[in-house]
PDB file of N, CA and C in Angstrom:
ATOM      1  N   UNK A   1       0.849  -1.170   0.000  1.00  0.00           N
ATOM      2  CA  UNK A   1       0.000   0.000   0.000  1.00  0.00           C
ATOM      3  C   UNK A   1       0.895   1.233   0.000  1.00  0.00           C
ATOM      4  N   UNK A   2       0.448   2.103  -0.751  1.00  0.00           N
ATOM      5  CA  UNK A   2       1.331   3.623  -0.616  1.00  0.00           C
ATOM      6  C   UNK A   2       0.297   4.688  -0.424  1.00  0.00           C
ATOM      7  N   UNK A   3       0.633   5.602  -0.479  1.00  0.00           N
ATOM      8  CA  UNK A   3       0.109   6.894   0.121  1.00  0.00           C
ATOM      9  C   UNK A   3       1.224   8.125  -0.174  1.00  0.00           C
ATOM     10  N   UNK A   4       0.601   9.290  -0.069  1.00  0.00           N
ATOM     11  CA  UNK A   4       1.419  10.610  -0.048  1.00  0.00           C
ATOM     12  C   UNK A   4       0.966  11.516   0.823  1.00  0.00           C
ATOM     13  N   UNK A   5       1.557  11.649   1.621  1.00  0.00           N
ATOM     14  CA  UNK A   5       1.189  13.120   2.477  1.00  0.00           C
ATOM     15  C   UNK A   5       2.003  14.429   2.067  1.00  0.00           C
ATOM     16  N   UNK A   6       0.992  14.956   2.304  1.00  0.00           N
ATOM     17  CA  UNK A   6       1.218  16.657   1.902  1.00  0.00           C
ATOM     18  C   UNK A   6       1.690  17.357   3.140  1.00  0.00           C
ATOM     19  N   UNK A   7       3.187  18.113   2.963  1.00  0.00           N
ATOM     20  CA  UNK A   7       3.874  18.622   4.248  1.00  0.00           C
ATOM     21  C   UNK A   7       2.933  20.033   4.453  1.00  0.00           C
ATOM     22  N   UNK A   8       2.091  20.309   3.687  1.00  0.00           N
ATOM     23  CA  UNK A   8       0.615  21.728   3.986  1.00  0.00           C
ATOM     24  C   UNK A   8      -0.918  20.914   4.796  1.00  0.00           C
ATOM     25  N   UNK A   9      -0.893  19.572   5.249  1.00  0.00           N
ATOM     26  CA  UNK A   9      -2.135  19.095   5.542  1.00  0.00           C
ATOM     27  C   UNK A   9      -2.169  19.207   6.923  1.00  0.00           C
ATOM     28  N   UNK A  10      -2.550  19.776   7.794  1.00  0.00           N
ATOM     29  CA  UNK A  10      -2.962  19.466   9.415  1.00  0.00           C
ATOM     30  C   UNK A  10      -4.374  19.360   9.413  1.00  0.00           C
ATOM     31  N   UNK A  11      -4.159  18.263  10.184  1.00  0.00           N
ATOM     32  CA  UNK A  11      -5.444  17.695  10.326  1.00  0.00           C
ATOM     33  C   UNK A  11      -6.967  17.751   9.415  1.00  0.00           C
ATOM     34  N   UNK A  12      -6.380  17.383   8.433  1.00  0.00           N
ATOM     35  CA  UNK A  12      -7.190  17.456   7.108  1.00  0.00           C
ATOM     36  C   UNK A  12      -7.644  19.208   6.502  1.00  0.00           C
ATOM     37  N   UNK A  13      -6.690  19.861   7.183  1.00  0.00           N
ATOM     38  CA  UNK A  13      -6.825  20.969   6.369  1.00  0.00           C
ATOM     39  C   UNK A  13      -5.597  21.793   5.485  1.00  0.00           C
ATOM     40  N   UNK A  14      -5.567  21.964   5.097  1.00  0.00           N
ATOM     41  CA  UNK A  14      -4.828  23.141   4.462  1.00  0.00           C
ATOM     42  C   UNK A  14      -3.928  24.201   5.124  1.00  0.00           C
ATOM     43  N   UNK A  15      -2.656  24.550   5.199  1.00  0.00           N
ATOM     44  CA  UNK A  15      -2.049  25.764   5.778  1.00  0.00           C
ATOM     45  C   UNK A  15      -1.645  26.507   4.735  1.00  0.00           C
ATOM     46  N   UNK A  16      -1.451  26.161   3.620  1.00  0.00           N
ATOM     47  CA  UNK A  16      -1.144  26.569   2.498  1.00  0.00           C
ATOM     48  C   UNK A  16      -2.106  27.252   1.554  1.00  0.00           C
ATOM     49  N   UNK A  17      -3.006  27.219   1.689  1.00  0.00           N
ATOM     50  CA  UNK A  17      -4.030  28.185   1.126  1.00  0.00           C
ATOM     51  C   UNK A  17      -4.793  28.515   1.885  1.00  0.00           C
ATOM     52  N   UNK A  18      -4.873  30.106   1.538  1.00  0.00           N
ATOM     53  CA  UNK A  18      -5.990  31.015   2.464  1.00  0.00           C
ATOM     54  C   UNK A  18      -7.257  30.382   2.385  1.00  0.00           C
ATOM     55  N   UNK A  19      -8.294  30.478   3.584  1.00  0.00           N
ATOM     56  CA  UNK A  19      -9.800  30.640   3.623  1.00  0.00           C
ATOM     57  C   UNK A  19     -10.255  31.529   2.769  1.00  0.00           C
ATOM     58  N   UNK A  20     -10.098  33.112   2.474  1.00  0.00           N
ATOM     59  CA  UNK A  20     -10.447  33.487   1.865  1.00  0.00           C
ATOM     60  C   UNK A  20     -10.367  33.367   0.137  1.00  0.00           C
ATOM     61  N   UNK A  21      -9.482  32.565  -0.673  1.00  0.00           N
ATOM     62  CA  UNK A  21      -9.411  32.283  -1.573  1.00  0.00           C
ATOM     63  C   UNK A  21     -10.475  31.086  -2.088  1.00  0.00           C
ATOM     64  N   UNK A  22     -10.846  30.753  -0.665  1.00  0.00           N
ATOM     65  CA  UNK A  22     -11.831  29.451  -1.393  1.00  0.00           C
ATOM     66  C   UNK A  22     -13.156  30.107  -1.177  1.00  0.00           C
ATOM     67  N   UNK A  23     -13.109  30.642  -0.134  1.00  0.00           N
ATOM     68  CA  UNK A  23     -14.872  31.103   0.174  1.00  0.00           C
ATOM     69  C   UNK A  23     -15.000  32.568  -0.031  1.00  0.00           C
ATOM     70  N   UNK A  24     -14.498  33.284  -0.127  1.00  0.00           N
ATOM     71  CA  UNK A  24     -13.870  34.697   0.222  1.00  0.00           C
ATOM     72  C   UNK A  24     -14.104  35.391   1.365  1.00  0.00           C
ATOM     73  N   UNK A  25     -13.734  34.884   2.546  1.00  0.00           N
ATOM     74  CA  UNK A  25     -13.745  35.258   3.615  1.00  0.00           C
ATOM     75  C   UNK A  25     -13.097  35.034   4.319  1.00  0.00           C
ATOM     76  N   UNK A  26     -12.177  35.400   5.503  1.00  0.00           N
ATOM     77  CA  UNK A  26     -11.163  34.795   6.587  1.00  0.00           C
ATOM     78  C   UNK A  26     -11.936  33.542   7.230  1.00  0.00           C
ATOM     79  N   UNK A  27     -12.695  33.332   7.853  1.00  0.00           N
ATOM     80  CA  UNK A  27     -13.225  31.948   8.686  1.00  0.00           C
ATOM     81  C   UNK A  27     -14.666  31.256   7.866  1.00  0.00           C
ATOM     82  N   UNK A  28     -14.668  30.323   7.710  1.00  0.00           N
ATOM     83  CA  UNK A  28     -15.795  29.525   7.226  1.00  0.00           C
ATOM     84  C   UNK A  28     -17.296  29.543   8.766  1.00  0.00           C
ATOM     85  N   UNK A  29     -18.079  28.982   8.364  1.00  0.00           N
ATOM     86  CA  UNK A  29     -18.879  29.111   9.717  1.00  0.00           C
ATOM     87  C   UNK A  29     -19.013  28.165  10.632  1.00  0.00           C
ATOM     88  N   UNK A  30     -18.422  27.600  10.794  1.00  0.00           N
ATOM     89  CA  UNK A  30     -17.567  26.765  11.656  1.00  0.00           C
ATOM     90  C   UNK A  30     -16.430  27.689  12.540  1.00  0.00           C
ATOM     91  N   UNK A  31     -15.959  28.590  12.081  1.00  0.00           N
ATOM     92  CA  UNK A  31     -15.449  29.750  13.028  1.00  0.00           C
ATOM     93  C   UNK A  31     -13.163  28.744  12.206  1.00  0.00           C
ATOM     94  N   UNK A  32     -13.341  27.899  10.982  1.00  0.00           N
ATOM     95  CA  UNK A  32     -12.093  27.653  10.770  1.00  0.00           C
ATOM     96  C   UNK A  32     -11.371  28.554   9.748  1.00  0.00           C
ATOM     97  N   UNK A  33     -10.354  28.410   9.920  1.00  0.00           N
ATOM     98  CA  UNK A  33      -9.441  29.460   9.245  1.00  0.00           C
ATOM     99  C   UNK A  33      -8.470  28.764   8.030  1.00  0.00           C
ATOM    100  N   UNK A  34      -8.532  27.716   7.791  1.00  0.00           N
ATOM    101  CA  UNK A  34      -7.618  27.095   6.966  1.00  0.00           C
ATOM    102  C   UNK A  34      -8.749  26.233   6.124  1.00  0.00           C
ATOM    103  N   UNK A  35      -8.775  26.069   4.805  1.00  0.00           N
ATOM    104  CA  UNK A  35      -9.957  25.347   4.261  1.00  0.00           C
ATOM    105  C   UNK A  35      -9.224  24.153   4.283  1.00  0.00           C
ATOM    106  N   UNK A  36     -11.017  23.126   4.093  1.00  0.00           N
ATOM    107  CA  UNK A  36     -10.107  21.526   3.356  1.00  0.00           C
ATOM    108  C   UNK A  36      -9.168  21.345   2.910  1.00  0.00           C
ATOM    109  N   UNK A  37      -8.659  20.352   2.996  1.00  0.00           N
ATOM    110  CA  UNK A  37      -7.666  19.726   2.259  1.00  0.00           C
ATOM    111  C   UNK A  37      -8.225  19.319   0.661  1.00  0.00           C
ATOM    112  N   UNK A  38      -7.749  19.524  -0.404  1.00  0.00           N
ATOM    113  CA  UNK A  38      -8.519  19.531  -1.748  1.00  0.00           C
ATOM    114  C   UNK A  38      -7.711  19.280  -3.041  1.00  0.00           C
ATOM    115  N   UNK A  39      -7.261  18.149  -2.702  1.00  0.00           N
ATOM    116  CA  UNK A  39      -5.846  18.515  -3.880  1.00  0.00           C
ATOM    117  C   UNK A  39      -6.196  18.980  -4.812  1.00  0.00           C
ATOM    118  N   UNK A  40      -5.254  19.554  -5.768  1.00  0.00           N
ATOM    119  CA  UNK A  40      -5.856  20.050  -6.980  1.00  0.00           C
ATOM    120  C   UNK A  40      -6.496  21.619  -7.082  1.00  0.00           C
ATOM    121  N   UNK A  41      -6.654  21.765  -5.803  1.00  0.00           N
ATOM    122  CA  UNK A  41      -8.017  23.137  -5.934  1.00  0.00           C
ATOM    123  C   UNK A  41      -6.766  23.904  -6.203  1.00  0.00           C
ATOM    124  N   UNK A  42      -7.218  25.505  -6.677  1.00  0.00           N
ATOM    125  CA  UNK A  42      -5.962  26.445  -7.322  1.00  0.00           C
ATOM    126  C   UNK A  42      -5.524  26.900  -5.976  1.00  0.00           C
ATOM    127  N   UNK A  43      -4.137  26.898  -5.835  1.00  0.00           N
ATOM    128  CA  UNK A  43      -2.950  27.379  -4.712  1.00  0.00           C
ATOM    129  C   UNK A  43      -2.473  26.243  -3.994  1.00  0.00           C
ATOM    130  N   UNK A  44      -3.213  25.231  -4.320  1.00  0.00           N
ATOM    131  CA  UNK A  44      -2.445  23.876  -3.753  1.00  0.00           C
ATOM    132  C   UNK A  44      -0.877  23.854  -4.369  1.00  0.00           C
ATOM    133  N   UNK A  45       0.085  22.801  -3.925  1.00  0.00           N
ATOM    134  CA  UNK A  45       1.276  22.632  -4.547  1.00  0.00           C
ATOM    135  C   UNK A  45       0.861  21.578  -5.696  1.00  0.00           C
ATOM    136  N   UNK A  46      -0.482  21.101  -5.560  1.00  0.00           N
ATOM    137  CA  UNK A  46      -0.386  20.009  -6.997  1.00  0.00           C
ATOM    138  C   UNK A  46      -0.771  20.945  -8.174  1.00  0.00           C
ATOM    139  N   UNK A  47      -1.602  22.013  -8.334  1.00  0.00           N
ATOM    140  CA  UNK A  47      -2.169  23.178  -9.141  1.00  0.00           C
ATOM    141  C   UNK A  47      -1.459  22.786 -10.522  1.00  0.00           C
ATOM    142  N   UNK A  48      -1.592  22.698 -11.411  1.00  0.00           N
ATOM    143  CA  UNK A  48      -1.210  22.811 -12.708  1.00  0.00           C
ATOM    144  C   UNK A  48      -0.161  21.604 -12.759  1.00  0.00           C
ATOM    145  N   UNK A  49       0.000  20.956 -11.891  1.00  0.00           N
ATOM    146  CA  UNK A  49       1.316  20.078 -12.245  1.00  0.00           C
ATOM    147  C   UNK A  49       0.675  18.695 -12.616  1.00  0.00           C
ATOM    148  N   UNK A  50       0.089  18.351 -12.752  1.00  0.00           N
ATOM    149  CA  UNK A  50      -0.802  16.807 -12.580  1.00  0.00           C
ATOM    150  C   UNK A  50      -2.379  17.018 -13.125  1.00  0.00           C
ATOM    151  N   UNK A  51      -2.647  16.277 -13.845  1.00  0.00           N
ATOM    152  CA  UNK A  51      -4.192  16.181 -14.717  1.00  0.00           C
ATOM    153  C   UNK A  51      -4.940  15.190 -13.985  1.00  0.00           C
ATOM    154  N   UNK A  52      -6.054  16.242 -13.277  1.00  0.00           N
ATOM    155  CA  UNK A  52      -7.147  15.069 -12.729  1.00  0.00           C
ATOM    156  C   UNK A  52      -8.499  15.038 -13.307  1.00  0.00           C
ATOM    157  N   UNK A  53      -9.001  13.666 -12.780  1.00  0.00           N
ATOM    158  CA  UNK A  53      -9.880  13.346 -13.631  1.00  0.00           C
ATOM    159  C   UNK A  53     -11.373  14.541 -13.614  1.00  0.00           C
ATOM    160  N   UNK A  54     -11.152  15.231 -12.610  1.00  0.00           N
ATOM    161  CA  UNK A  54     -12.797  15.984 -12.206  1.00  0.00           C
ATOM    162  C   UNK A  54     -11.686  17.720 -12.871  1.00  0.00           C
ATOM    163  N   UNK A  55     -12.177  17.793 -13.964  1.00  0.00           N
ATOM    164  CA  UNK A  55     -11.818  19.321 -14.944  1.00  0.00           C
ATOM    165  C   UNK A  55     -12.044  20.153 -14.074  1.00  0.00           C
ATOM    166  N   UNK A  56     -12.676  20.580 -13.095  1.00  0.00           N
ATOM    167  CA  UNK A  56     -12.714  21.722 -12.378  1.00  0.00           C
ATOM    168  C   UNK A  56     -11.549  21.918 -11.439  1.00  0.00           C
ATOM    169  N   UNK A  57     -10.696  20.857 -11.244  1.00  0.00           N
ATOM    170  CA  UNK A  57      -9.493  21.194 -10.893  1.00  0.00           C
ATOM    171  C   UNK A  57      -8.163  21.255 -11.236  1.00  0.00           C
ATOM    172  N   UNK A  58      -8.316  21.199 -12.922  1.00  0.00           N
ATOM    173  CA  UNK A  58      -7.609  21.489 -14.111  1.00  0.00           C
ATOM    174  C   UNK A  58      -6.990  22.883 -14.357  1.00  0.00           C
ATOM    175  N   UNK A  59      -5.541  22.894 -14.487  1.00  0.00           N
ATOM    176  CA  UNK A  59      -5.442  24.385 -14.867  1.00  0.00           C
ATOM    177  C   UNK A  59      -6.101  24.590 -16.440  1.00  0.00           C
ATOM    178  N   UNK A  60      -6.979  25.556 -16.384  1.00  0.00           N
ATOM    179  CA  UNK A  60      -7.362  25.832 -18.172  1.00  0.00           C
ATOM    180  C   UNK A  60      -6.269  25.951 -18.985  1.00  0.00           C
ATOM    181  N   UNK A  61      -6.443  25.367 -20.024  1.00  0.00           N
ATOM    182  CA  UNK A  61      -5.408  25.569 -21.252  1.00  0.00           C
ATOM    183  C   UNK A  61      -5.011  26.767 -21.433  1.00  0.00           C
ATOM    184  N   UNK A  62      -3.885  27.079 -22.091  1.00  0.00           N
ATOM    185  CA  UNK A  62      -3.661  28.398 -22.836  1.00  0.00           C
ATOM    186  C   UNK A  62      -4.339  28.056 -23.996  1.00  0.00           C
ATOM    187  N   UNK A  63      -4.884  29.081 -24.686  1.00  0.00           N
ATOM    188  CA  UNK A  63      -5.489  29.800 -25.738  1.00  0.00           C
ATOM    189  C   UNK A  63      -4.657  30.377 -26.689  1.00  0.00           C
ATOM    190  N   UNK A  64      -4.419  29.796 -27.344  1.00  0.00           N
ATOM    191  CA  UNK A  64      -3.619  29.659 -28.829  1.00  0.00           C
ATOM    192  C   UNK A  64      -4.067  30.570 -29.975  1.00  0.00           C
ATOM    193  N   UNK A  65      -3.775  31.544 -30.827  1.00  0.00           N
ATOM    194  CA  UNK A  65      -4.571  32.196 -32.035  1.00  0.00           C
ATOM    195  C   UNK A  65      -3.526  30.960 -32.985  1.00  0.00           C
ATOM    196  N   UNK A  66      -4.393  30.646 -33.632  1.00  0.00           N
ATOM    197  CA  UNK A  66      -4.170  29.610 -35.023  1.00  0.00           C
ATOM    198  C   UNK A  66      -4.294  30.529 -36.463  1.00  0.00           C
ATOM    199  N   UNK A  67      -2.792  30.767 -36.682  1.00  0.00           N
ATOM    200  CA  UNK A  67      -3.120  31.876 -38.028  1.00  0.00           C
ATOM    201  C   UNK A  67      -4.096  31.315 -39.205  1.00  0.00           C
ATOM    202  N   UNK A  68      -4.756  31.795 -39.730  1.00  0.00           N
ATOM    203  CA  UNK A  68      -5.885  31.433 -40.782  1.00  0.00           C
ATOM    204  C   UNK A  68      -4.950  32.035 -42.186  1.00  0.00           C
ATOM    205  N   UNK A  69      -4.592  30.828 -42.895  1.00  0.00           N
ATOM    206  CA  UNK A  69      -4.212  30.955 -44.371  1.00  0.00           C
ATOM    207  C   UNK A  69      -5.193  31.015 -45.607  1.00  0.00           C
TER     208      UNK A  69
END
């Protein structure tokens, strides 16, 4: 069996990304200050480096102009 832990996870949350970036607010209503743990979500360390299967935690492509001949 393997596994990876994330040196940003305490106790299933996040230190590495703000509360306010996910909800836009300093504390959720629960009165917490650090959101879920979420791999993938934008400001994580996995962010753009790794393709997962649920697209909403995909960095969007760059957008290419394709010259027209």
């Amino acid at each position: 069996m393997s596994g990876w832990g994330c040196p940003h996870e305490l106790r299933g949350r996040c230190k590495r990304v703000k509360m306010r970036a996910v909800i836009g607010e300093d504390v959720d209503e629960d009165g917490n200050t650090m959101p879920v743990c979420d791999p993938g979500m934008k400001g994580c360390t996995l962010y753009g480096r790794y393709r997962f299967s649920n697209d909403d935690k995909n960095k969007p492509k760059k957008k290419t102009d394709e010259a027209e001949d």
